[in-house]
C-alpha atoms as a PDB file:
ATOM      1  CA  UNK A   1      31.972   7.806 -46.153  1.00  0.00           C
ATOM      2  CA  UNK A   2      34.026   8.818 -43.181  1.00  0.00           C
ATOM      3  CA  UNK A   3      37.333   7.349 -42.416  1.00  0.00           C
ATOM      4  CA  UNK A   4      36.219   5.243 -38.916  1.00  0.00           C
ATOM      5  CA  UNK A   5      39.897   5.670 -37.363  1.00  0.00           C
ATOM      6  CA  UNK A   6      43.589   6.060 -37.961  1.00  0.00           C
ATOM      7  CA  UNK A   7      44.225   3.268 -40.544  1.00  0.00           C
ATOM      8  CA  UNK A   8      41.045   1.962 -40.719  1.00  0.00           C
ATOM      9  CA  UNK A   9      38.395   2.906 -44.069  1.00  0.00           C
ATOM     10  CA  UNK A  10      35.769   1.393 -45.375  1.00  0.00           C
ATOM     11  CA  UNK A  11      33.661   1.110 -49.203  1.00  0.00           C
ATOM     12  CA  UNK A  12      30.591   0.619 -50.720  1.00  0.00           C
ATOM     13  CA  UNK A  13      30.583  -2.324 -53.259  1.00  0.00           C
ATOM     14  CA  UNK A  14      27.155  -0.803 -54.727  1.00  0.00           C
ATOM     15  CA  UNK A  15      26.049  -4.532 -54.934  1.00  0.00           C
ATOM     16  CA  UNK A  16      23.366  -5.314 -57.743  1.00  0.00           C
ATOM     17  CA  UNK A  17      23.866  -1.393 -58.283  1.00  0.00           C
ATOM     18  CA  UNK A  18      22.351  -0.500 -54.866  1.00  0.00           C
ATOM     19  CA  UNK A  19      24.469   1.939 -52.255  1.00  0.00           C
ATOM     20  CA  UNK A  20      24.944  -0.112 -48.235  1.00  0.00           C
ATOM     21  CA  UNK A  21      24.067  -3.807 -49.262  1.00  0.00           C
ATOM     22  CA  UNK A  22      28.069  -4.905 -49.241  1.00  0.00           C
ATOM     23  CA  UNK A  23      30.835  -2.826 -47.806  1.00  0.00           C
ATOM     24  CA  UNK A  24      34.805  -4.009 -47.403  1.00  0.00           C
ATOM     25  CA  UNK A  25      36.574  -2.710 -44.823  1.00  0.00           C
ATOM     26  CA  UNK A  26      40.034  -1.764 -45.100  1.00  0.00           C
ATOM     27  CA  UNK A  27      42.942  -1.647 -42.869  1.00  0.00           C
ATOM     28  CA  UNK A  28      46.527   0.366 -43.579  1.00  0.00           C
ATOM     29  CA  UNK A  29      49.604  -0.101 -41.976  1.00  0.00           C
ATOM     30  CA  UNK A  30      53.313  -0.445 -41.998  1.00  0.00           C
ATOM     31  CA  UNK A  31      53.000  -3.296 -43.904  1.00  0.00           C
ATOM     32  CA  UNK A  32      51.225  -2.249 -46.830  1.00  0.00           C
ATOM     33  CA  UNK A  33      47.247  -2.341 -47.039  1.00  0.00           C
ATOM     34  CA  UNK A  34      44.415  -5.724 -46.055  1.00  0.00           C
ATOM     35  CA  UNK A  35      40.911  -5.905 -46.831  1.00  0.00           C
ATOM     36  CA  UNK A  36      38.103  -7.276 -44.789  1.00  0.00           C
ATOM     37  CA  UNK A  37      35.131  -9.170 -46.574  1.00  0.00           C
ATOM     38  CA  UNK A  38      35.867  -7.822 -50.584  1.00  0.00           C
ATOM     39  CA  UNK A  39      32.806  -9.516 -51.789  1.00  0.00           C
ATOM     40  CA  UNK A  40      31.354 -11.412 -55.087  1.00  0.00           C
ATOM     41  CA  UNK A  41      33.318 -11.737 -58.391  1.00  0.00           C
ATOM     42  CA  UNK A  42      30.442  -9.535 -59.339  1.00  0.00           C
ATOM     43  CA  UNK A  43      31.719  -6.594 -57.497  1.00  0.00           C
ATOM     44  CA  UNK A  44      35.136  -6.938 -57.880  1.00  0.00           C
ATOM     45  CA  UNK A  45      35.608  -3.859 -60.797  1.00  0.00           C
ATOM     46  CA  UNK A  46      33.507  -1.829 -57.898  1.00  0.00           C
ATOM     47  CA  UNK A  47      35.794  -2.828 -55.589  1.00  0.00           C
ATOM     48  CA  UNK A  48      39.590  -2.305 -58.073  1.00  0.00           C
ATOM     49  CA  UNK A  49      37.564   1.493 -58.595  1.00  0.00           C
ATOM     50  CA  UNK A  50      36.581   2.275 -54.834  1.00  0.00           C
ATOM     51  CA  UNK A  51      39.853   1.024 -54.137  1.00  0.00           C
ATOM     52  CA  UNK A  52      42.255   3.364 -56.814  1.00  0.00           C
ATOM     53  CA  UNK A  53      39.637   6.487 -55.542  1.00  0.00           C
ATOM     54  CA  UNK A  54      41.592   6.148 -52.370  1.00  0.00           C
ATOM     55  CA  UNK A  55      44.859   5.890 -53.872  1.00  0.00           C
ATOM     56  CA  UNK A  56      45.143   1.864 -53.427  1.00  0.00           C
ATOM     57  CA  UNK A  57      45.929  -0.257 -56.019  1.00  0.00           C
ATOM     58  CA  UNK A  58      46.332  -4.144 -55.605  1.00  0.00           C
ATOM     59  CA  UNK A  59      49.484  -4.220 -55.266  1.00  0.00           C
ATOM     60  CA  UNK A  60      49.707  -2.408 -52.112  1.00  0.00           C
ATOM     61  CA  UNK A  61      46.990  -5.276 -50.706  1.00  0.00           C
ATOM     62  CA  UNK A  62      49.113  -8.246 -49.076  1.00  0.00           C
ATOM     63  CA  UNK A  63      46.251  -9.864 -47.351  1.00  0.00           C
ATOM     64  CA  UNK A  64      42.395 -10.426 -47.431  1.00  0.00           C
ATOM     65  CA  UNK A  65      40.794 -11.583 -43.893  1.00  0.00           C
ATOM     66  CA  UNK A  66      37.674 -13.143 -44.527  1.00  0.00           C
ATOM     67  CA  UNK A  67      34.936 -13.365 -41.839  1.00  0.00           C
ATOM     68  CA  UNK A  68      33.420 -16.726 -43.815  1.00  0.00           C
ATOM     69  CA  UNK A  69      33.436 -18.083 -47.169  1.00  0.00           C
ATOM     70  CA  UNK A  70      29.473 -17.404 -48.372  1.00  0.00           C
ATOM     71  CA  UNK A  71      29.748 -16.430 -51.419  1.00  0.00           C
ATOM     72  CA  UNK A  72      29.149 -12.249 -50.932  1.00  0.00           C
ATOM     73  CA  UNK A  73      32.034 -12.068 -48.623  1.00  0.00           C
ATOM     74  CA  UNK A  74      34.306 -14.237 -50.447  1.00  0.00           C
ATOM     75  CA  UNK A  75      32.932 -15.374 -53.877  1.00  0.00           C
ATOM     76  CA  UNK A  76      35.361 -12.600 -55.588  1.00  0.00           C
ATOM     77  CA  UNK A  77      38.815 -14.170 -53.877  1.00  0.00           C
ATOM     78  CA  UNK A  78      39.557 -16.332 -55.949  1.00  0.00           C
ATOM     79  CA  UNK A  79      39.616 -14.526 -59.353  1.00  0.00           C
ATOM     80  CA  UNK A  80      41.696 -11.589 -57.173  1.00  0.00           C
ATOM     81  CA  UNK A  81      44.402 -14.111 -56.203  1.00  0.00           C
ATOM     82  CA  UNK A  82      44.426 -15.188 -59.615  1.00  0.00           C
ATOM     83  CA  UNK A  83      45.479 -12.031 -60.806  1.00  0.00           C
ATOM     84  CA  UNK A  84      47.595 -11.080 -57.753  1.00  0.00           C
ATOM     85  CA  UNK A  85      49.579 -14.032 -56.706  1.00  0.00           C
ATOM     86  CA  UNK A  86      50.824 -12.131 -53.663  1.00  0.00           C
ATOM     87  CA  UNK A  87      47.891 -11.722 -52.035  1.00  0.00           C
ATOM     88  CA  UNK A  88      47.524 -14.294 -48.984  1.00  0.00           C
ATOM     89  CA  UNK A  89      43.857 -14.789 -47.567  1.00  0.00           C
ATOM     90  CA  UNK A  90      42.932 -15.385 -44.137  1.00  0.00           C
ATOM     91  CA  UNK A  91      40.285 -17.845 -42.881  1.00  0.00           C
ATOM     92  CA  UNK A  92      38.684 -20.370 -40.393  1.00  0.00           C
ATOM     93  CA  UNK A  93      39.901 -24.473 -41.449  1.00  0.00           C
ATOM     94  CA  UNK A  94      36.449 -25.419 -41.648  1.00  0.00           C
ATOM     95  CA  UNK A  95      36.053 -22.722 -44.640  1.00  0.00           C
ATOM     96  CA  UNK A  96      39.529 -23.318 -46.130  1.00  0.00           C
ATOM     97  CA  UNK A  97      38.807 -26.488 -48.045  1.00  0.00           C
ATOM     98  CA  UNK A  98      36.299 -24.856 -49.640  1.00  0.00           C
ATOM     99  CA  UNK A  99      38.447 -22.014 -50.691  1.00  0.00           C
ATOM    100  CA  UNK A 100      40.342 -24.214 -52.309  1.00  0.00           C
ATOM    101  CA  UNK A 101      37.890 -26.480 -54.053  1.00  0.00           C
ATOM    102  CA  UNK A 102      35.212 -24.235 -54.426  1.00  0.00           C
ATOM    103  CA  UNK A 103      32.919 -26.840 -56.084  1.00  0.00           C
ATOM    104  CA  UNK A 104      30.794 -28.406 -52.897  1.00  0.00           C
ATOM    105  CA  UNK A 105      30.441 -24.692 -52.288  1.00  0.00           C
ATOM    106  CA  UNK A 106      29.101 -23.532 -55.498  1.00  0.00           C
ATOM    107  CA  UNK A 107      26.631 -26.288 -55.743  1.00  0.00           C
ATOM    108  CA  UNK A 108      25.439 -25.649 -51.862  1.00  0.00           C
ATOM    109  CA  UNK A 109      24.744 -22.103 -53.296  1.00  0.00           C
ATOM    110  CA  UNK A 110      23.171 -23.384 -56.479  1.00  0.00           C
ATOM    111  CA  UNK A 111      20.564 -24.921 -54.757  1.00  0.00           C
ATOM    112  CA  UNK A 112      19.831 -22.206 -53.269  1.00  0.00           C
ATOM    113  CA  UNK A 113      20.009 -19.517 -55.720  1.00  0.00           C
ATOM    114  CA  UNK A 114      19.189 -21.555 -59.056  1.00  0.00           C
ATOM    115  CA  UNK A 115      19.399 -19.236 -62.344  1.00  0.00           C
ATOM    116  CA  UNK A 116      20.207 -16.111 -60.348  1.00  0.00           C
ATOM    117  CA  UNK A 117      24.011 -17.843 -59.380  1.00  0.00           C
ATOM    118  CA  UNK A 118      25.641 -16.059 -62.456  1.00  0.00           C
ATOM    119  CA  UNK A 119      23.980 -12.805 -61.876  1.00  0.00           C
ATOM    120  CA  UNK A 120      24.671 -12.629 -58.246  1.00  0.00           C
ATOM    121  CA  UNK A 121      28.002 -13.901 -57.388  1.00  0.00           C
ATOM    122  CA  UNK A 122      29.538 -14.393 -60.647  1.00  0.00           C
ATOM    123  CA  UNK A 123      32.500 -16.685 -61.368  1.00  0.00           C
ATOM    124  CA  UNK A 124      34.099 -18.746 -58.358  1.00  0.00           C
ATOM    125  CA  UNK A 125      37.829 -19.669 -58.502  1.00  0.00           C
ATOM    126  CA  UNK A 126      39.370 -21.677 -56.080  1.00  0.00           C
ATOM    127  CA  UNK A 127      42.180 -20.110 -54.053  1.00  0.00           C
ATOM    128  CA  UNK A 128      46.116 -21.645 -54.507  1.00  0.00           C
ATOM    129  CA  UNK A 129      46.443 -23.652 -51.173  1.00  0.00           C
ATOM    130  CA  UNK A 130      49.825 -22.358 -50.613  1.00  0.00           C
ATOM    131  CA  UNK A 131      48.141 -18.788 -50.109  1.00  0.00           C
ATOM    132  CA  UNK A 132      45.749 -19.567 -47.343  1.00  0.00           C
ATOM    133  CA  UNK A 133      46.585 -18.556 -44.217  1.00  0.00           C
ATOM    134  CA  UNK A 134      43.933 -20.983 -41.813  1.00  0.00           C
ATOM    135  CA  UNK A 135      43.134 -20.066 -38.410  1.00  0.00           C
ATOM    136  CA  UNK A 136      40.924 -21.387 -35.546  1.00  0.00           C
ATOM    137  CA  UNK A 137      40.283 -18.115 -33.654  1.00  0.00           C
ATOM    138  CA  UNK A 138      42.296 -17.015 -30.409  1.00  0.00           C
ATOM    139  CA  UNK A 139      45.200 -16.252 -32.302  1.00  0.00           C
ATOM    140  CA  UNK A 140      46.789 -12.433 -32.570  1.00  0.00           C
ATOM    141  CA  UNK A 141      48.306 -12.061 -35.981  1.00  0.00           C
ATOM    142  CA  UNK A 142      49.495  -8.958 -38.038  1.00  0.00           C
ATOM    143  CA  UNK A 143      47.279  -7.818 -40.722  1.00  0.00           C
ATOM    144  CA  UNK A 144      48.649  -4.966 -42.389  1.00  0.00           C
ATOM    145  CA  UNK A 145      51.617  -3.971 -39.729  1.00  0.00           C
ATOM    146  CA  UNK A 146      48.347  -4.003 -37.482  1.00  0.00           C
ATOM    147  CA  UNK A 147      47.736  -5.884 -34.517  1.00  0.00           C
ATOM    148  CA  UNK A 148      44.728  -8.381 -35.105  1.00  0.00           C
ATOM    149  CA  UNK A 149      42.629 -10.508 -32.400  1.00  0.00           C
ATOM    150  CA  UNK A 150      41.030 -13.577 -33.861  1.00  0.00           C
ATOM    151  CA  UNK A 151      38.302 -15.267 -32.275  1.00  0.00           C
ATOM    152  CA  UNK A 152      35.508 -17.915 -33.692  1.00  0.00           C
ATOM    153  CA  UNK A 153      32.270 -16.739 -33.642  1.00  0.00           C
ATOM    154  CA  UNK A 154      29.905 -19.519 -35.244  1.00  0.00           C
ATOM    155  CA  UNK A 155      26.065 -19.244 -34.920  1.00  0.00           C
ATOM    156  CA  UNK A 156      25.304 -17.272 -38.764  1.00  0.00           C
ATOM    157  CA  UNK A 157      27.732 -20.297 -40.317  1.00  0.00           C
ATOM    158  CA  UNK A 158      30.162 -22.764 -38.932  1.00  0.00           C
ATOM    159  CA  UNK A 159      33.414 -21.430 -40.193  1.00  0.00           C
ATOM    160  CA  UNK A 160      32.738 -17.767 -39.092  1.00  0.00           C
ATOM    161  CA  UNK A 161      35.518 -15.499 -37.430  1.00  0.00           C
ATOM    162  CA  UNK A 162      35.346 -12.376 -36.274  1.00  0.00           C
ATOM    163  CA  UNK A 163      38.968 -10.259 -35.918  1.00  0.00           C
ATOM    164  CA  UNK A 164      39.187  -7.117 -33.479  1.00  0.00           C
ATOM    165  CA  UNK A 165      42.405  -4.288 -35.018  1.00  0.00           C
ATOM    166  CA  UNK A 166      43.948  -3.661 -30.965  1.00  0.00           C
ATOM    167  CA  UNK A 167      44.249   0.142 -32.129  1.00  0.00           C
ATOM    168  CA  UNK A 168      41.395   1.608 -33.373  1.00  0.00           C
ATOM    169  CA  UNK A 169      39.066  -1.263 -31.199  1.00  0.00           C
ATOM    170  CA  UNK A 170      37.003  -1.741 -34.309  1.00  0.00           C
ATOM    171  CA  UNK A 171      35.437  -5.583 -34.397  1.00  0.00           C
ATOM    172  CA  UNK A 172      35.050  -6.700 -37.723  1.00  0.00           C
ATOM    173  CA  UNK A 173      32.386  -9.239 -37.177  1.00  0.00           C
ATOM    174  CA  UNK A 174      30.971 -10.194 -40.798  1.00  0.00           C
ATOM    175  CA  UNK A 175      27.374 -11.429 -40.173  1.00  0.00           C
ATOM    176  CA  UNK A 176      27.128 -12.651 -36.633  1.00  0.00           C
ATOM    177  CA  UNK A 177      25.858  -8.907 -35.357  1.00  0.00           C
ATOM    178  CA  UNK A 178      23.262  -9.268 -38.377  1.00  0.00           C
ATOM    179  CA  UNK A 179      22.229  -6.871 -40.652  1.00  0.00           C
ATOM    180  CA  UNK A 180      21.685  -2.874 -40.086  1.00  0.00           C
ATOM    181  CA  UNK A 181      21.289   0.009 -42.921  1.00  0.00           C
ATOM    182  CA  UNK A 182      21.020   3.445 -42.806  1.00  0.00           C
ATOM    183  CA  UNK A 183      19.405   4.902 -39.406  1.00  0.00           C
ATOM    184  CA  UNK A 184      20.065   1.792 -37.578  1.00  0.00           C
ATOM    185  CA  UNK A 185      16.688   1.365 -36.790  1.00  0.00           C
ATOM    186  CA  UNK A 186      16.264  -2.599 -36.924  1.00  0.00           C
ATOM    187  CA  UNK A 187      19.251  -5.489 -36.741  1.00  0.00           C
ATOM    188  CA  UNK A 188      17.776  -8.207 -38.693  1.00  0.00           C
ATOM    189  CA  UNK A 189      19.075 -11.632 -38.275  1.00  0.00           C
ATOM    190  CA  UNK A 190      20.595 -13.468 -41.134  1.00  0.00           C
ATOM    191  CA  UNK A 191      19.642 -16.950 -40.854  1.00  0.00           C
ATOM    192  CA  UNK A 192      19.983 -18.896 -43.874  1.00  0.00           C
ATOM    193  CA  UNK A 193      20.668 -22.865 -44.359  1.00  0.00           C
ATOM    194  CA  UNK A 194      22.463 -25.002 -42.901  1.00  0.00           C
ATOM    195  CA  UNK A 195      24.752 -23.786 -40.167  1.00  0.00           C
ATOM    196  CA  UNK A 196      22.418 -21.538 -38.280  1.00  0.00           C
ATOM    197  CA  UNK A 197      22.953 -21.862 -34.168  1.00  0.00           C
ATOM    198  CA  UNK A 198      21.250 -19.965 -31.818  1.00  0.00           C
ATOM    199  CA  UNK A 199      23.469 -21.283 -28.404  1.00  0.00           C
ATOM    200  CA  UNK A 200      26.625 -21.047 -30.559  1.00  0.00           C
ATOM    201  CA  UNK A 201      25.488 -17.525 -31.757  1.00  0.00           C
ATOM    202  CA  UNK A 202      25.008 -15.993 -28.242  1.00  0.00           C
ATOM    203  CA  UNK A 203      28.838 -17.663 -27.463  1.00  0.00           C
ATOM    204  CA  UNK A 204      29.750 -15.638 -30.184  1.00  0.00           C
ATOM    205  CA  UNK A 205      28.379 -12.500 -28.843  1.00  0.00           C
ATOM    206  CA  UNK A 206      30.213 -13.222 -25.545  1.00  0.00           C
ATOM    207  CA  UNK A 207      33.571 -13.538 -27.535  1.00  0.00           C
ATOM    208  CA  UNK A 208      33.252 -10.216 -29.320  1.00  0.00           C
ATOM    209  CA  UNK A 209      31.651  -8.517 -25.863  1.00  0.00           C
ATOM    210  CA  UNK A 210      34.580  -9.172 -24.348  1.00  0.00           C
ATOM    211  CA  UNK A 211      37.033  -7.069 -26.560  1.00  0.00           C
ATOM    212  CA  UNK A 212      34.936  -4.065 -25.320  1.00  0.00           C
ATOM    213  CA  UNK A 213      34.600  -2.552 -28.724  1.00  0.00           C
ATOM    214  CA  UNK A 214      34.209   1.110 -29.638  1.00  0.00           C
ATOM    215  CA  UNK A 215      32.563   0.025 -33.085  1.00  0.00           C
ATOM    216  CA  UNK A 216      30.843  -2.921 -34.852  1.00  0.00           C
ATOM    217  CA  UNK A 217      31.942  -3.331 -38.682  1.00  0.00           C
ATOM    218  CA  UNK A 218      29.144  -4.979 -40.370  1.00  0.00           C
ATOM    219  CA  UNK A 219      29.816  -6.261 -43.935  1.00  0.00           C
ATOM    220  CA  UNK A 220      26.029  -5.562 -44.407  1.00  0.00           C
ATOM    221  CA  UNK A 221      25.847  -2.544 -43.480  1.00  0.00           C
ATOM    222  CA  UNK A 222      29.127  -0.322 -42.051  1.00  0.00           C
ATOM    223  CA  UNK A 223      30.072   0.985 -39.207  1.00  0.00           C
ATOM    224  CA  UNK A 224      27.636   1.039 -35.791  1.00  0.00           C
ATOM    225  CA  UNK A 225      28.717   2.032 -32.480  1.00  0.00           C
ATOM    226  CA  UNK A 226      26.619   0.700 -28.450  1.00  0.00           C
ATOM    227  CA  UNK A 227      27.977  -3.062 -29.400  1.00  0.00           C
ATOM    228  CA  UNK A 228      25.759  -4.514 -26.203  1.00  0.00           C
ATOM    229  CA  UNK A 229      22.717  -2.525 -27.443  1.00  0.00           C
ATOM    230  CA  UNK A 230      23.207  -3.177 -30.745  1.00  0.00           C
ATOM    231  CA  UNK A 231      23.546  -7.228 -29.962  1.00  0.00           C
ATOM    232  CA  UNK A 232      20.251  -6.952 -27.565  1.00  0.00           C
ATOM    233  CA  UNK A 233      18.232  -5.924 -30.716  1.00  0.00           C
ATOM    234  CA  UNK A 234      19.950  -8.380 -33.159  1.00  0.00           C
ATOM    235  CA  UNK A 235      18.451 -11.337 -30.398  1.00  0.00           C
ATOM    236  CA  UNK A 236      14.978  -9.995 -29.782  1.00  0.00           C
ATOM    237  CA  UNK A 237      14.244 -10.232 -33.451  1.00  0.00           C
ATOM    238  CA  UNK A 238      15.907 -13.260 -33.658  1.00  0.00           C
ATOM    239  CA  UNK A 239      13.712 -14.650 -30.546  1.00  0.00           C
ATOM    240  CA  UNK A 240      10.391 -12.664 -32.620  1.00  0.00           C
ATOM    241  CA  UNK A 241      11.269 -14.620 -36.312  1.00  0.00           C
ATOM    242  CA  UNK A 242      11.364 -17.871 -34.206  1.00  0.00           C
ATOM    243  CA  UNK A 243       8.536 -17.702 -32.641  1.00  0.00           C
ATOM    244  CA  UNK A 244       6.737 -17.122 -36.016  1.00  0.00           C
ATOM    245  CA  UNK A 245       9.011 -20.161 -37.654  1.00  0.00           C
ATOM    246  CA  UNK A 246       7.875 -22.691 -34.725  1.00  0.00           C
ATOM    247  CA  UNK A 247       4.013 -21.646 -34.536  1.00  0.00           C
ATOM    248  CA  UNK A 248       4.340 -22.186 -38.600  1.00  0.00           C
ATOM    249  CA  UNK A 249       6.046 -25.420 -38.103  1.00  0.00           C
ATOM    250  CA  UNK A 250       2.986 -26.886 -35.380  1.00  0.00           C
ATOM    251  CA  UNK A 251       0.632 -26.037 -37.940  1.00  0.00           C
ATOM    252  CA  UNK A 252       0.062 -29.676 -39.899  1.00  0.00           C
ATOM    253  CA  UNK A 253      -2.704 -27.921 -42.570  1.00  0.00           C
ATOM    254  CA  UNK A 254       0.424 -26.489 -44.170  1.00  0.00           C
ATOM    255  CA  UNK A 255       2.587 -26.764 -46.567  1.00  0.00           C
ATOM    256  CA  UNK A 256       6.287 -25.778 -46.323  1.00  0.00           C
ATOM    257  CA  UNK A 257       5.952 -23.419 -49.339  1.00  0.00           C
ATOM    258  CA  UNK A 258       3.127 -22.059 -47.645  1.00  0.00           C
ATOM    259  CA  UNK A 259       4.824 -21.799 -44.149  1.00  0.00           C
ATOM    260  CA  UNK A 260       7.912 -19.970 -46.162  1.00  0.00           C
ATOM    261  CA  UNK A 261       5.397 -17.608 -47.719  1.00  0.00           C
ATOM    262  CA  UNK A 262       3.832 -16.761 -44.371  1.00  0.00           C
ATOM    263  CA  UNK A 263       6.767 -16.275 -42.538  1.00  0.00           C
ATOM    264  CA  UNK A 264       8.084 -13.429 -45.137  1.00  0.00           C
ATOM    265  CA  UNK A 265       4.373 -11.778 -45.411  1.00  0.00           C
ATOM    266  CA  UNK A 266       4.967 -11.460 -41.558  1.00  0.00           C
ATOM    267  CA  UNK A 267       8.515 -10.669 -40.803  1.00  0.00           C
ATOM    268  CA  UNK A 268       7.966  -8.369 -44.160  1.00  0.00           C
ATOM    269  CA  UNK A 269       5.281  -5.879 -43.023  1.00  0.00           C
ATOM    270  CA  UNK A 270       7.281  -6.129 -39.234  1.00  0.00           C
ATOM    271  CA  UNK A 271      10.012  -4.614 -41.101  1.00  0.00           C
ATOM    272  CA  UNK A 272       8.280  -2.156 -42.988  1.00  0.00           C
ATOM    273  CA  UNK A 273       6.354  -0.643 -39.992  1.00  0.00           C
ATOM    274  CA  UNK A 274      10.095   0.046 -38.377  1.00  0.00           C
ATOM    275  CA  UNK A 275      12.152   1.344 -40.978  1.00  0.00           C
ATOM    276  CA  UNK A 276       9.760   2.192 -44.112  1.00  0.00           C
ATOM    277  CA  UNK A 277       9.119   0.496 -47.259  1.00  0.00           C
ATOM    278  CA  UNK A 278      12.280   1.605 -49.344  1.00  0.00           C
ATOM    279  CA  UNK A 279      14.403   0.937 -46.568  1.00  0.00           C
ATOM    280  CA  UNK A 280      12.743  -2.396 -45.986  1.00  0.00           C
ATOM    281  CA  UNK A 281      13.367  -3.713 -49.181  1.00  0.00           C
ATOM    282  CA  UNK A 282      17.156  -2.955 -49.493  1.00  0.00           C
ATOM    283  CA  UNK A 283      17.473  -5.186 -45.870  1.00  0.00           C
ATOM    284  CA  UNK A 284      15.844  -7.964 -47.981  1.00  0.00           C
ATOM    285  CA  UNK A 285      18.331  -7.412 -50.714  1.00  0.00           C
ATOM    286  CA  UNK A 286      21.333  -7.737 -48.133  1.00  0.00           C
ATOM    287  CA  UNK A 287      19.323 -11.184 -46.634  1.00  0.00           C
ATOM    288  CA  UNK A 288      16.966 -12.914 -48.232  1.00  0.00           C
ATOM    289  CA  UNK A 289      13.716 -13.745 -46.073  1.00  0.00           C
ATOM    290  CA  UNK A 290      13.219 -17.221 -47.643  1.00  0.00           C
ATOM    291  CA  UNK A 291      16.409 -18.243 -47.099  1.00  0.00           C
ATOM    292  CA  UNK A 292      15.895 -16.922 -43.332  1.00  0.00           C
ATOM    293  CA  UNK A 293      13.435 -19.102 -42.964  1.00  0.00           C
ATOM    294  CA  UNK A 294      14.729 -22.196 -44.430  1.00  0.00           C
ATOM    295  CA  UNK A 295      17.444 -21.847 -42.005  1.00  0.00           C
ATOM    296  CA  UNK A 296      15.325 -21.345 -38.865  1.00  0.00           C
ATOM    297  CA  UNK A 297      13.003 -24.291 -40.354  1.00  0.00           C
ATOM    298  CA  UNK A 298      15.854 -26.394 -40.526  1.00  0.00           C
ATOM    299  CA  UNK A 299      17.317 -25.279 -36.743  1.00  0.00           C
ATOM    300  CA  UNK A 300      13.604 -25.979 -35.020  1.00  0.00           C
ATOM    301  CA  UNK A 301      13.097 -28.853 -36.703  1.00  0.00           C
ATOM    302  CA  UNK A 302      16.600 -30.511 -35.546  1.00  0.00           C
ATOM    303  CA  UNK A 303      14.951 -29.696 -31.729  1.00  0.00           C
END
């Protein structure tokens, strides 16, 4: 994978053994090295080997920004920290609690994932409070000797921030630009439960808009470049899945499992006929299409 600029690198966590589900991004500077996003405990001897391939080991990592605290962007802090005390981690106060008493968190994601918890995320260790680092967004910090623009970017979850490295203009923006993979062909929209916000999600695109960045980092899938263009495709399949969530909804002969199963036979084959059938089923591996429409159930339903 191509470095994207001076001091700014990316890898592939090969997630669940597939290549562009996960990727952390990583920034150098004067002041050592920070990661972006390093993922589930699952991944974590991925990430150690990715890592010493480019001539990094942990000690040279100081800090770990992270864009929100679901649990394959952050689930693998905890055991890191554990091993490297020095490490401090970066992220929003409404996901810092939870870093540091991970329990309400792991039993949110319990009831959503069930037996597959272990498998998919591993083990989740809480995060020494003294190492957090909490922020609100609209502060400038230094990540790595590097100049770093914070802002809050809710809409995909509540305690989502999005930084922007002043240098190489890269925005790091998690999951609120979605999810693209290989060609770029189709943003999908990651909506699961419970924090999903459409009006607080097109804020967030303002926010990011307005650094004018060369380049979109997506922890699902890499580097993208056209940031308006990309955003305008993210929405109009965001407006498309809605429409299918609310006609589901107004249909009283239904049940919800049977709504759920409707919405993924439809937003399925949608995705299919734009970016093939392989393709289409590694999307589904980096966001799940029930839990997209649990969360846009649960959004509609509040209105």
């Amino acid at each position: 994978m191509p470095v994207l600029a001076s001091g700014v690198d990316y890898v592939d966590l090969n997630f669940l053994g597939r290549p562009e589900i996960i990727a952390t991004a990583i920034l150098h500077g004067t002041a050592g090295v920070a990661l972006v996003d390093p993922g589930p405990a699952t991944t974590v001897p991925a990430l150690t080997t990715a890592l010493s391939r480019k001539g990094i080991r942990w000690g040279d990592v100081r800090q770990i920004l992270l864009t929100h605290i679901h649990l394959d962007h952050a689930g693998g802090v905890g055991g890191i920290v554990e091993k490297y005390p020095h490490i401090e981690v970066m992220v929003h106060e409404r996901g810092a609690p939870h870093m540091a008493d991970p329990a309400k968190l792991v039993a949110s994601a319990g009831r959503l994932y069930g037996q597959d918890m272990d498998r998919l995320w591993g083990e989740i260790k809480p995060v020494p409070r003294e190492r957090l680092i909490v922020v609100e967004g609209g502060e400038t910090v230094s990540a790595a000797g590097r100049e770093i623009r914070i802002a809050y970017t809710p809409g995909h979850a509540s305690h989502h921030v999005s930084y922007f490295d002043s240098a190489s203009r890269v925005a790091f923006v998690g999951d609120t630009a979605g999810i693209r993979r290989g060609s770029g062909a189709f943003v999908m929209p990651p909506t699961p439960p419970p924090d999903i916000d459409i009006e607080a999600w097109h804020d967030s695109e303002k926010k990011i808009l307005a650094w004018d960045p060369d380049t979109l980092f997506l922890t699902h899938f890499g580097p993208f470049q056209g940031a308006r263009q990309h955003f305008q495709g993210l929405f109009e399949n965001l407006v498309e899945w809605s429409r299918i969530v609310r006609r589901l909804l107004a249909d009283g002969t239904l049940a919800d499992d049977d709504r759920q199963a409707r919405f993924i036979d439809e937003a399925l084959l949608d995705l299919k006929r734009k970016v093939g059938e392989a393709e289409a089923a590694d999307y589904t591996k980096a966001g799940g299409l029930n839990y997209s429409y649990q969360g846009l159930a649960r959004y509609w339903r509040k209105r």
